[in-house]
C-alpha atoms as a PDB file:
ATOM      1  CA  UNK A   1     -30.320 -10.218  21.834  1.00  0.00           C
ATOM      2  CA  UNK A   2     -32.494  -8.133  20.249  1.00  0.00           C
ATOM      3  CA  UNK A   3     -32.414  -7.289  16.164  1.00  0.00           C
ATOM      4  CA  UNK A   4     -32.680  -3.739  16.453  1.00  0.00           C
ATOM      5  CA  UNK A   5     -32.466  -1.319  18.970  1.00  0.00           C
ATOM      6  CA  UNK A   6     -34.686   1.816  19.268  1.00  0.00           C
ATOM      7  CA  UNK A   7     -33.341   4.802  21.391  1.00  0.00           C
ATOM      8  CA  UNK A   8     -34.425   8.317  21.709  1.00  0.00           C
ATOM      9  CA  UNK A   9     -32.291  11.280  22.586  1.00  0.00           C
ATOM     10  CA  UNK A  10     -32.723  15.438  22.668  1.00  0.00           C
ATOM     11  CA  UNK A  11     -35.549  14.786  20.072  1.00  0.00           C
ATOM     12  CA  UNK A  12     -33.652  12.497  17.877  1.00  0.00           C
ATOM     13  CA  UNK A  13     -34.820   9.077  17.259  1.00  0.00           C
ATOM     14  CA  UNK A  14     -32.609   6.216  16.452  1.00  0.00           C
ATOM     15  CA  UNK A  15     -33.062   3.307  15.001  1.00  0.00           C
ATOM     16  CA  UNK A  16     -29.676   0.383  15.133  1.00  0.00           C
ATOM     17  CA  UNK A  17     -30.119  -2.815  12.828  1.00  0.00           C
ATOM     18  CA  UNK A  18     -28.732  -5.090  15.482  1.00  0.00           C
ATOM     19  CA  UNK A  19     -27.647  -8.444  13.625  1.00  0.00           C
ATOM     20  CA  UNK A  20     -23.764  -7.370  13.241  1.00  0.00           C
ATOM     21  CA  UNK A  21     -23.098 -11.389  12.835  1.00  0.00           C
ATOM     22  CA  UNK A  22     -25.475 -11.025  10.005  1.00  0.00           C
ATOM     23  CA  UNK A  23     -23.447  -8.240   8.506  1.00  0.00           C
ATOM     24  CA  UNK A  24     -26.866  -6.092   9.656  1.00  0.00           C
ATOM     25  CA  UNK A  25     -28.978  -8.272   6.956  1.00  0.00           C
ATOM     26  CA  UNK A  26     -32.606  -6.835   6.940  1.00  0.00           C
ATOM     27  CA  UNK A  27     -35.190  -9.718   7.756  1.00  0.00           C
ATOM     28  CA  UNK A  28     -38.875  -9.391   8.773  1.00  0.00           C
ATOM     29  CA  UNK A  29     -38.135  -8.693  12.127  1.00  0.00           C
ATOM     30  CA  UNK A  30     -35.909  -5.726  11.044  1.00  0.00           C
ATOM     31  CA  UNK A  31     -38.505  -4.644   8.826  1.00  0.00           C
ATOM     32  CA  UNK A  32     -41.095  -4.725  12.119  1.00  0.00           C
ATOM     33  CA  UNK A  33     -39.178  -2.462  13.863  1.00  0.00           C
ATOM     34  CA  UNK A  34     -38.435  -0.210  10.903  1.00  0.00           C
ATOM     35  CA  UNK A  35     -42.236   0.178  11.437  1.00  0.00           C
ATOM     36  CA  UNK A  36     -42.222   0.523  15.143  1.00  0.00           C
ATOM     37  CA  UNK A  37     -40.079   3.455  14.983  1.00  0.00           C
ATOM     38  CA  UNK A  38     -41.500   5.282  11.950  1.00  0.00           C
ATOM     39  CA  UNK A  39     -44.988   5.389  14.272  1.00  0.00           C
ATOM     40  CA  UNK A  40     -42.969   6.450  17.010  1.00  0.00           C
ATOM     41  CA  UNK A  41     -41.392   9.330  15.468  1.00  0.00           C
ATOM     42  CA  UNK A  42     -44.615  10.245  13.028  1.00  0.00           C
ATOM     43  CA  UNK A  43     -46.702  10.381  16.461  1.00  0.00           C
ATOM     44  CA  UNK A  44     -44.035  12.419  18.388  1.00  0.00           C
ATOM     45  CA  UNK A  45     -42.140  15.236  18.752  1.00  0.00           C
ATOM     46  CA  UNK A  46     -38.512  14.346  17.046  1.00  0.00           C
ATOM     47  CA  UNK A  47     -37.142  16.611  15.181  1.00  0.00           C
ATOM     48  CA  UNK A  48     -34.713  13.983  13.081  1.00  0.00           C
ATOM     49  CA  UNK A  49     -34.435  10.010  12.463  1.00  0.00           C
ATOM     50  CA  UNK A  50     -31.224   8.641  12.201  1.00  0.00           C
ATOM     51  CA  UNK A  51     -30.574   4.915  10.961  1.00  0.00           C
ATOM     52  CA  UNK A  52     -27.592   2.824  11.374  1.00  0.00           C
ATOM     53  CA  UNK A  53     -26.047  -0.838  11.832  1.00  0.00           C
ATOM     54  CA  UNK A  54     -24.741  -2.039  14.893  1.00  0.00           C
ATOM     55  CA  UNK A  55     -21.032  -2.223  15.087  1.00  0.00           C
ATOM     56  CA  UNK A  56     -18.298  -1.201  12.275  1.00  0.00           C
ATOM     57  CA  UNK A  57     -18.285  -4.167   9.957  1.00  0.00           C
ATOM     58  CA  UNK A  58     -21.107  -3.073   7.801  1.00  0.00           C
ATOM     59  CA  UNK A  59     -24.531  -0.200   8.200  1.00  0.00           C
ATOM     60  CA  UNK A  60     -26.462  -3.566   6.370  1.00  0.00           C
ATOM     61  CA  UNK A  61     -26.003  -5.751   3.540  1.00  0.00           C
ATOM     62  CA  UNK A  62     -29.387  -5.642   2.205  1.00  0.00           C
ATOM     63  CA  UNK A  63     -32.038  -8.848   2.089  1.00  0.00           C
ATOM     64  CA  UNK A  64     -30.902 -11.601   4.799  1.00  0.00           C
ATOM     65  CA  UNK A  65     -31.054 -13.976   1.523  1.00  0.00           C
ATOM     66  CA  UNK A  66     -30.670 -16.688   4.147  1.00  0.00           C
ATOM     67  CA  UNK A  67     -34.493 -16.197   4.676  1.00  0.00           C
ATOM     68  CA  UNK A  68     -35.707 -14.382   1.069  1.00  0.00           C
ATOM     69  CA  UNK A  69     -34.043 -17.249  -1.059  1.00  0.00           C
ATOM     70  CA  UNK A  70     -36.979 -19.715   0.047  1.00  0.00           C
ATOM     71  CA  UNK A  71     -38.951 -17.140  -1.537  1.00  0.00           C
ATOM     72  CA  UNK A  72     -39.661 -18.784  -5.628  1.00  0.00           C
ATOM     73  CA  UNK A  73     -42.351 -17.220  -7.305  1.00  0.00           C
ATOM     74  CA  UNK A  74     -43.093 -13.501  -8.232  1.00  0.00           C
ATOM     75  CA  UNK A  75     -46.200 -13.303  -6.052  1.00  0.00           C
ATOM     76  CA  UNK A  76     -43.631 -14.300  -2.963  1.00  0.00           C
ATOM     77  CA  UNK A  77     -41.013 -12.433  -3.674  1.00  0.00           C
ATOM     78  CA  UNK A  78     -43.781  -9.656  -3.995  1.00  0.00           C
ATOM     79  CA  UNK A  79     -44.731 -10.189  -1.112  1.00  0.00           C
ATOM     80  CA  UNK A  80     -41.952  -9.235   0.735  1.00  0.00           C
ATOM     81  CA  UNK A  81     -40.348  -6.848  -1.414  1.00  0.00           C
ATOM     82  CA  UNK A  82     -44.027  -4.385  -1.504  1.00  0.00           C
ATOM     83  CA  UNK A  83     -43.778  -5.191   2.216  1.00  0.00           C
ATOM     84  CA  UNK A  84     -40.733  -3.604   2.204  1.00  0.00           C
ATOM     85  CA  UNK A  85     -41.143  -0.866  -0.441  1.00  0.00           C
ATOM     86  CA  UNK A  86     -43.837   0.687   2.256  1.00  0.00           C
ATOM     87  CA  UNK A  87     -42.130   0.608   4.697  1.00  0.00           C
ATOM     88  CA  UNK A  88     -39.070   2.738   2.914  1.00  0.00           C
ATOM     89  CA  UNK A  89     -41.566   5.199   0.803  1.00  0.00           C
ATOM     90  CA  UNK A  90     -42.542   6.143   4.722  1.00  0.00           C
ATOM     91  CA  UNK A  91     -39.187   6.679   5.477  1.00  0.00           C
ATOM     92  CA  UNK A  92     -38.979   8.817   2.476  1.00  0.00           C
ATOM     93  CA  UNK A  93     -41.863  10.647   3.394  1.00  0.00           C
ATOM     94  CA  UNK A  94     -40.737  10.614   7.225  1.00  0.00           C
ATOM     95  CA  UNK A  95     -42.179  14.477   8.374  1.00  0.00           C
ATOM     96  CA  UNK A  96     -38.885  15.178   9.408  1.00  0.00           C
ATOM     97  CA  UNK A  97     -35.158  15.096   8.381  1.00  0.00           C
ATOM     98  CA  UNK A  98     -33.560  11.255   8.346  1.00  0.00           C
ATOM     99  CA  UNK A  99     -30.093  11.045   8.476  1.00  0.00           C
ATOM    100  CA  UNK A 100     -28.519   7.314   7.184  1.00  0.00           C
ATOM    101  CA  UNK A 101     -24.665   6.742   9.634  1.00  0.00           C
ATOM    102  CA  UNK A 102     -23.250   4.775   7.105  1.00  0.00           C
ATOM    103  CA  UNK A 103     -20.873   2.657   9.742  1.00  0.00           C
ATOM    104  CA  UNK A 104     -19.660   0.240   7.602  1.00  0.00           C
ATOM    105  CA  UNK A 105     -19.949  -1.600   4.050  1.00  0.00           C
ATOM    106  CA  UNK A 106     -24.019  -1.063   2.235  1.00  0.00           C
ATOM    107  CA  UNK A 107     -24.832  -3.517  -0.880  1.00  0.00           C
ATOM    108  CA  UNK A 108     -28.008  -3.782  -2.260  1.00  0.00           C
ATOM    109  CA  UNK A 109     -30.870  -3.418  -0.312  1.00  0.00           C
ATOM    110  CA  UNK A 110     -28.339  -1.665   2.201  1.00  0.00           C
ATOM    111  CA  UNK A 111     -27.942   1.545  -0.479  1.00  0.00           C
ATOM    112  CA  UNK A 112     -31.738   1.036  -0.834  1.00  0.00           C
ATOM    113  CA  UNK A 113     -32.155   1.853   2.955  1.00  0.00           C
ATOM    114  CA  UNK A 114     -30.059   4.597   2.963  1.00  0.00           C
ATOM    115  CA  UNK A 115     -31.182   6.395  -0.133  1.00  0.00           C
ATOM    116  CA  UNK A 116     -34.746   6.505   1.864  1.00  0.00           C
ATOM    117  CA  UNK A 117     -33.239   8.426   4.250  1.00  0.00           C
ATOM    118  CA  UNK A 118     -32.857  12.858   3.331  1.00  0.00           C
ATOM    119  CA  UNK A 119     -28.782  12.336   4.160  1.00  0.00           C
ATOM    120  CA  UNK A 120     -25.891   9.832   4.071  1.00  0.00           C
ATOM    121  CA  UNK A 121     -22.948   9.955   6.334  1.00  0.00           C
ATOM    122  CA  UNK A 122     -19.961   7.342   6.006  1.00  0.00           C
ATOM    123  CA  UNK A 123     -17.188   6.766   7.951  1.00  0.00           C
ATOM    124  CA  UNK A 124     -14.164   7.135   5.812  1.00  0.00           C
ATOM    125  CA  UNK A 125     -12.829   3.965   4.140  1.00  0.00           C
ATOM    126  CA  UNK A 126     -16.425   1.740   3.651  1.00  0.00           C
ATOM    127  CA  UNK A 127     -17.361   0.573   0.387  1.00  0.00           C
ATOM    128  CA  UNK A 128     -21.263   0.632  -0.841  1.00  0.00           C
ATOM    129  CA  UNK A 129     -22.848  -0.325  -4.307  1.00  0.00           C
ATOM    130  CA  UNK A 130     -26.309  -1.441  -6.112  1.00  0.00           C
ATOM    131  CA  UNK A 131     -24.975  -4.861  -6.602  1.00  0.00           C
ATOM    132  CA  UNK A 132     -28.685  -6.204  -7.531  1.00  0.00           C
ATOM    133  CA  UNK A 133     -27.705  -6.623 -11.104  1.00  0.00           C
ATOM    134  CA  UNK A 134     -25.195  -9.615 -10.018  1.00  0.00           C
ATOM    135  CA  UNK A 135     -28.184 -11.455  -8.679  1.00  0.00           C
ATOM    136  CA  UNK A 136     -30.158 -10.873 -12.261  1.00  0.00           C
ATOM    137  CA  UNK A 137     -32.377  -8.737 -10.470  1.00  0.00           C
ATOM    138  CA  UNK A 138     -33.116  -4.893 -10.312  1.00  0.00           C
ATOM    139  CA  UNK A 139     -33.660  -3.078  -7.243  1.00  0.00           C
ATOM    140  CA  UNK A 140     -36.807  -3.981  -5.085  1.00  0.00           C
ATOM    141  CA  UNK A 141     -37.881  -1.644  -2.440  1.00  0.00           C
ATOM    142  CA  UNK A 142     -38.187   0.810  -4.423  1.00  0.00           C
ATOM    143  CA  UNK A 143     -34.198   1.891  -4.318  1.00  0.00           C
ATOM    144  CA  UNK A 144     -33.624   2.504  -7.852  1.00  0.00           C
ATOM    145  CA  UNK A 145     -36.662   5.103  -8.300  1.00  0.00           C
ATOM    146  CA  UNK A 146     -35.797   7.002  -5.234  1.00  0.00           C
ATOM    147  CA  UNK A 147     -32.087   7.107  -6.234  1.00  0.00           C
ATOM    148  CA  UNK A 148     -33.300   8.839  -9.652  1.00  0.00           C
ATOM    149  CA  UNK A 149     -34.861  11.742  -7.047  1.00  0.00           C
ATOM    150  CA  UNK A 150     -31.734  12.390  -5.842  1.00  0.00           C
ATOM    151  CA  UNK A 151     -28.896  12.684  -7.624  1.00  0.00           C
ATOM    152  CA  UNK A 152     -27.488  13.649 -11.265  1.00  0.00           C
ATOM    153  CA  UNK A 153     -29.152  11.032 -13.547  1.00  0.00           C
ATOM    154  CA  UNK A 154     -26.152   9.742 -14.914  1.00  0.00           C
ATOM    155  CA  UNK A 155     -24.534   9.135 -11.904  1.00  0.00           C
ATOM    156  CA  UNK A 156     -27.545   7.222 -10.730  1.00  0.00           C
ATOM    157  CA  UNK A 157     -27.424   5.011 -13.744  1.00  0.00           C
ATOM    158  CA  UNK A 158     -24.152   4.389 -13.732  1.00  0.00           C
ATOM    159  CA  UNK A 159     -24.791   3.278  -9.429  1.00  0.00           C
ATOM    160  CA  UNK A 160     -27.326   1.131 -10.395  1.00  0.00           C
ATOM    161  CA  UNK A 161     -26.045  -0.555 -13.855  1.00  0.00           C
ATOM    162  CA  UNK A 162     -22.709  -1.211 -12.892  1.00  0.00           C
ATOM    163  CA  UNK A 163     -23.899  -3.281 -10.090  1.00  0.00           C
ATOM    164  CA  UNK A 164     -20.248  -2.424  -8.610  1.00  0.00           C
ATOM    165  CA  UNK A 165     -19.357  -1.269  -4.861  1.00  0.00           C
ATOM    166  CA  UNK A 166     -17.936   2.316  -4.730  1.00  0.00           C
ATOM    167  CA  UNK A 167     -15.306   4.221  -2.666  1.00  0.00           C
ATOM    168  CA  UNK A 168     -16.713   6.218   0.148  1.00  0.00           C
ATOM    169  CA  UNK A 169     -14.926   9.160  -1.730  1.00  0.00           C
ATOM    170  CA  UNK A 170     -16.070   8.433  -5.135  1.00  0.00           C
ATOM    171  CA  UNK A 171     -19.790   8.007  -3.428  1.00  0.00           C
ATOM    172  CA  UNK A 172     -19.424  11.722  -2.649  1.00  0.00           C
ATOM    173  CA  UNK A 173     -17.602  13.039  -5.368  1.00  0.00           C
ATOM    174  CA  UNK A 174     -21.502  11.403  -7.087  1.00  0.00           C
ATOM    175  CA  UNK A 175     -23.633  12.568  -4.859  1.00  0.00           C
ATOM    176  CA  UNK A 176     -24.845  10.313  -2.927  1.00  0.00           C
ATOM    177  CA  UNK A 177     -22.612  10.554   0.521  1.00  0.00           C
ATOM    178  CA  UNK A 178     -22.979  14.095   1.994  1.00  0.00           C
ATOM    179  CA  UNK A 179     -20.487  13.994   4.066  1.00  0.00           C
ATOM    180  CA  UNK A 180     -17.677  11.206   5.424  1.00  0.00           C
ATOM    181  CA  UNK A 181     -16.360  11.342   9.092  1.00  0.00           C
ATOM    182  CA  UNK A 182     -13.712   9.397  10.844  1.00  0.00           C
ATOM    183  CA  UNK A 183     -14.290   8.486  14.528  1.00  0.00           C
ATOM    184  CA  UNK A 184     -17.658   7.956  15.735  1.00  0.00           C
ATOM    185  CA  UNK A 185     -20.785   8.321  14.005  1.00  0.00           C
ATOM    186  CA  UNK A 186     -23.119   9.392  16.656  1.00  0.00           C
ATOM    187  CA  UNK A 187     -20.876  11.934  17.338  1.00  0.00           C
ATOM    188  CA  UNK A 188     -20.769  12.896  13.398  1.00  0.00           C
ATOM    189  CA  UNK A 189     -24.453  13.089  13.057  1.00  0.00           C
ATOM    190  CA  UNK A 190     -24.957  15.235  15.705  1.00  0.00           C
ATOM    191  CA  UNK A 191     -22.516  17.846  14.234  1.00  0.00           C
ATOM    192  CA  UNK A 192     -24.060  17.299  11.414  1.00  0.00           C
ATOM    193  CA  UNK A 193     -27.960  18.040  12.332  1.00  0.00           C
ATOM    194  CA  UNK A 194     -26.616  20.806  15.109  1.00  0.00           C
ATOM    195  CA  UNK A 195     -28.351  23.751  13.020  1.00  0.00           C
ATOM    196  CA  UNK A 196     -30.715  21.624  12.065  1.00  0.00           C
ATOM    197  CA  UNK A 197     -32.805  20.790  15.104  1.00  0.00           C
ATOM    198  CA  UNK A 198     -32.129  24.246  16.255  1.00  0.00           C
ATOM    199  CA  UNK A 199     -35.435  25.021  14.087  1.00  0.00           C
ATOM    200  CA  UNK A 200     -38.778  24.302  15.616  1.00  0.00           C
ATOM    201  CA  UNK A 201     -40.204  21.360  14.341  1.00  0.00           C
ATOM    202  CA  UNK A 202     -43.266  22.967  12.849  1.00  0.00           C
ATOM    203  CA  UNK A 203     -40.578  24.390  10.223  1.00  0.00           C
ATOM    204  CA  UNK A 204     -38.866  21.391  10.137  1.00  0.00           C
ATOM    205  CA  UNK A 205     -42.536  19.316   8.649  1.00  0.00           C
ATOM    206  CA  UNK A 206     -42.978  22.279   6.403  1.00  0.00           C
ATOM    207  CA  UNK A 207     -40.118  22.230   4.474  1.00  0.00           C
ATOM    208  CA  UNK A 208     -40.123  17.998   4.174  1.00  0.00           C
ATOM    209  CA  UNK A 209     -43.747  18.671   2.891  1.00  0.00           C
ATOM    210  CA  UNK A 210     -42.861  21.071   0.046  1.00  0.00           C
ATOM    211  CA  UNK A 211     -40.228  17.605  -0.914  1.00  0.00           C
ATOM    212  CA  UNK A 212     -42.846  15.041  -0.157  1.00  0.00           C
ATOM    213  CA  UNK A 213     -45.483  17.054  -2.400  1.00  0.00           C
ATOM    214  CA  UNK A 214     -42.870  17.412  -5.295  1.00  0.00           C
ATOM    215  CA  UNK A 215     -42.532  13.470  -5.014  1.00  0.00           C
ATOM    216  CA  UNK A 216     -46.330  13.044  -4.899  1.00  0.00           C
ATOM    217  CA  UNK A 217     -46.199  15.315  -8.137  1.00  0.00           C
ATOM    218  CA  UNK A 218     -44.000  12.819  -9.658  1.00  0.00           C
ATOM    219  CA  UNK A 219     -46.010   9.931  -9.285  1.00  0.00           C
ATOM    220  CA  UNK A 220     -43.046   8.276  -7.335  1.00  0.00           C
ATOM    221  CA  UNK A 221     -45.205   5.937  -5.264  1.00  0.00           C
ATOM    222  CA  UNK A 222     -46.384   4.575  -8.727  1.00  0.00           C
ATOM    223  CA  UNK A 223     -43.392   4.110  -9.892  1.00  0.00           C
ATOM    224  CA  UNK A 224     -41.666   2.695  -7.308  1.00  0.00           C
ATOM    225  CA  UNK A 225     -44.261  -0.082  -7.118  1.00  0.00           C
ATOM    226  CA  UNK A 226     -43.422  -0.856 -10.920  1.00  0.00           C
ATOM    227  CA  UNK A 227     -40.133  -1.328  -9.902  1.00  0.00           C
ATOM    228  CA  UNK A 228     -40.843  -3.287  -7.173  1.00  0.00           C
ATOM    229  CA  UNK A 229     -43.203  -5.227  -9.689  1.00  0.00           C
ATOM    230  CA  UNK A 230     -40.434  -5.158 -12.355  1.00  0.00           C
ATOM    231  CA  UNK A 231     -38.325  -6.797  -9.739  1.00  0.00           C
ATOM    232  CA  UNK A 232     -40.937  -9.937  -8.594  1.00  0.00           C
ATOM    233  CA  UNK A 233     -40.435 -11.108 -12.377  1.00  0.00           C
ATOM    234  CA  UNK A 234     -37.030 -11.028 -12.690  1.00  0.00           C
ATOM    235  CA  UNK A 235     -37.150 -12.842  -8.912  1.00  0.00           C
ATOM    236  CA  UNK A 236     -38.579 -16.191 -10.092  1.00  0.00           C
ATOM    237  CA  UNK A 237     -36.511 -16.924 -12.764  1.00  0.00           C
ATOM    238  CA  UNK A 238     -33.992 -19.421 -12.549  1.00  0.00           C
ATOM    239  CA  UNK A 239     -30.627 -16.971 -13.356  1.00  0.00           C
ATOM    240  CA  UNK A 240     -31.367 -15.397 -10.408  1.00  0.00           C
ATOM    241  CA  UNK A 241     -32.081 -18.099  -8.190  1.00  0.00           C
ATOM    242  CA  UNK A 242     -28.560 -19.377  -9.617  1.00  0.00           C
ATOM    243  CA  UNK A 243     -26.658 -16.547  -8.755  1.00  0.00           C
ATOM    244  CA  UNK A 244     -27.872 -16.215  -5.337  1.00  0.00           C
ATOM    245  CA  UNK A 245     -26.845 -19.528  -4.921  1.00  0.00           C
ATOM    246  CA  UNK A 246     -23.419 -19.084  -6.217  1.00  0.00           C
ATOM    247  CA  UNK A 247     -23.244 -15.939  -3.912  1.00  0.00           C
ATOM    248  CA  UNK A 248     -24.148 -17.802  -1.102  1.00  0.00           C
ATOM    249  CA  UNK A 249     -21.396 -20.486  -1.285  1.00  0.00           C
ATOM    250  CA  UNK A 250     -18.440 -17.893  -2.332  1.00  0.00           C
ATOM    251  CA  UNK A 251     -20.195 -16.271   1.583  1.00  0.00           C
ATOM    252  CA  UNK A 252     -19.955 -19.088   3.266  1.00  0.00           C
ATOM    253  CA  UNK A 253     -16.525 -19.952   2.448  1.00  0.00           C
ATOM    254  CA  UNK A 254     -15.588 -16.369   3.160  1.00  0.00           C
ATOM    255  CA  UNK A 255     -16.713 -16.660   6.323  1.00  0.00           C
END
């Protein structure tokens, strides 16, 4: 089976994390096809990229720390978080609109992935938080930065220092779900671009470039690569490497 499924339809790209046993966990092969389809789309004609998780049991639960906890030191964890980082600032700076279908639960590097996208739908009823802070870490692709972009600071803050998971309906009353649906998200995400890719896609790149040259204004490149930077430091020590251990027994006898 493969881990992610690419799929193109009436100009809209899609991208499925397909490890639903995995809870949608991004690994490096999720973060090769992450790159796959952001050539795809930046070469073609889409006129909108949407990312999701296969199934309904989560849209991805960040890191698969099955495979990142054998990362030690800062320069490994570096390593793959920059790796990562990249990829999402060019899903920030996609030249078109990116929708995230949140179909199920988002933690950590989850709520990272979707705050790289423009909009956030949920299905009504999922749960989604920054819970980096439990692991004695900070966000580290670049998640925390982009969050600060896009909605009120304070509500930001709060996301990202409570390290807590969120009702879908508190999400929006915050600002960072647009909009929640309750059947199928495909379906959702069409409704919700309908107007949207009515517009040719000349008009579509021009108005992401007057976002993507505020952002360049703002250094956020820069700063999300302190973060990420911030975040390799924190990564070695041995709190963290504690508490993802502790995590990773309470998950296993969850499961």
């Amino acid at each position: 089976m493969k881990p992610y499924l690419i799929e193109e339809e009436n100009k809209i790209l899609r991208f499925t994390i397909n490890r639903e046993e995995q809870r949608n966990a991004i690994n490096f092969e999720i973060m090769e096809g992450l790159e796959k389809v952001l050539e795809l789309g930046e070469k073609g004609a889409c006129k909108a990229l949407i990312v999701t998780g296969a199934g309904n049991n989560a849209f991805c639960s960040g890191g698969d720390l099955s495979v990142f906890h054998d990362l030690k030191t800062e320069e490994e964890a570096y390593h793959m978080l920059s790796k990562m980082a990249e990829i999402l600032y060019r899903l920030l700076t996609f030249p078109k609109p990116t929708i995230a279908i949140m179909n199920g639960p988002a933690v950590g590097g989850g709520c990272e992935l979707a705050t790289a996208c423009d909009f956030r739908i949920a299905r009504r009823g999922i749960k989604a938080g920054f819970i980096q802070g439990k692991l004695a870490i900070t966000t580290g692709w670049g998640g925390g930065s982009m969050l600060l972009e896009k909605m009120e600071m304070a509500n930001a803050m709060k996301l990202l220092m409570t390290a807590e998971v969120y009702e879908v309906d508190k999400l929006k009353d915050m600002g960072f779900i647009h909009q929640i649906y309750d059947e199928d998200g495909w379906e959702a995400v069409q409704v919700f671009l309908e107007k949207i890719v009515k517009l040719e896609s000349e008009v579509l790149s021009a108005y992401k470039k007057l976002l993507i040259g505020k952002w360049e204004s703002n250094q956020l490149h820069r700063r999300i690569f302190d973060e990420v930077r911030s975040c390799a430091k924190l990564w070695e020590s041995e709190t963290h490497h504690l508490q993802v251990n502790r995590f990773l027994t309470k998950d296993g006898k969850n499961k």
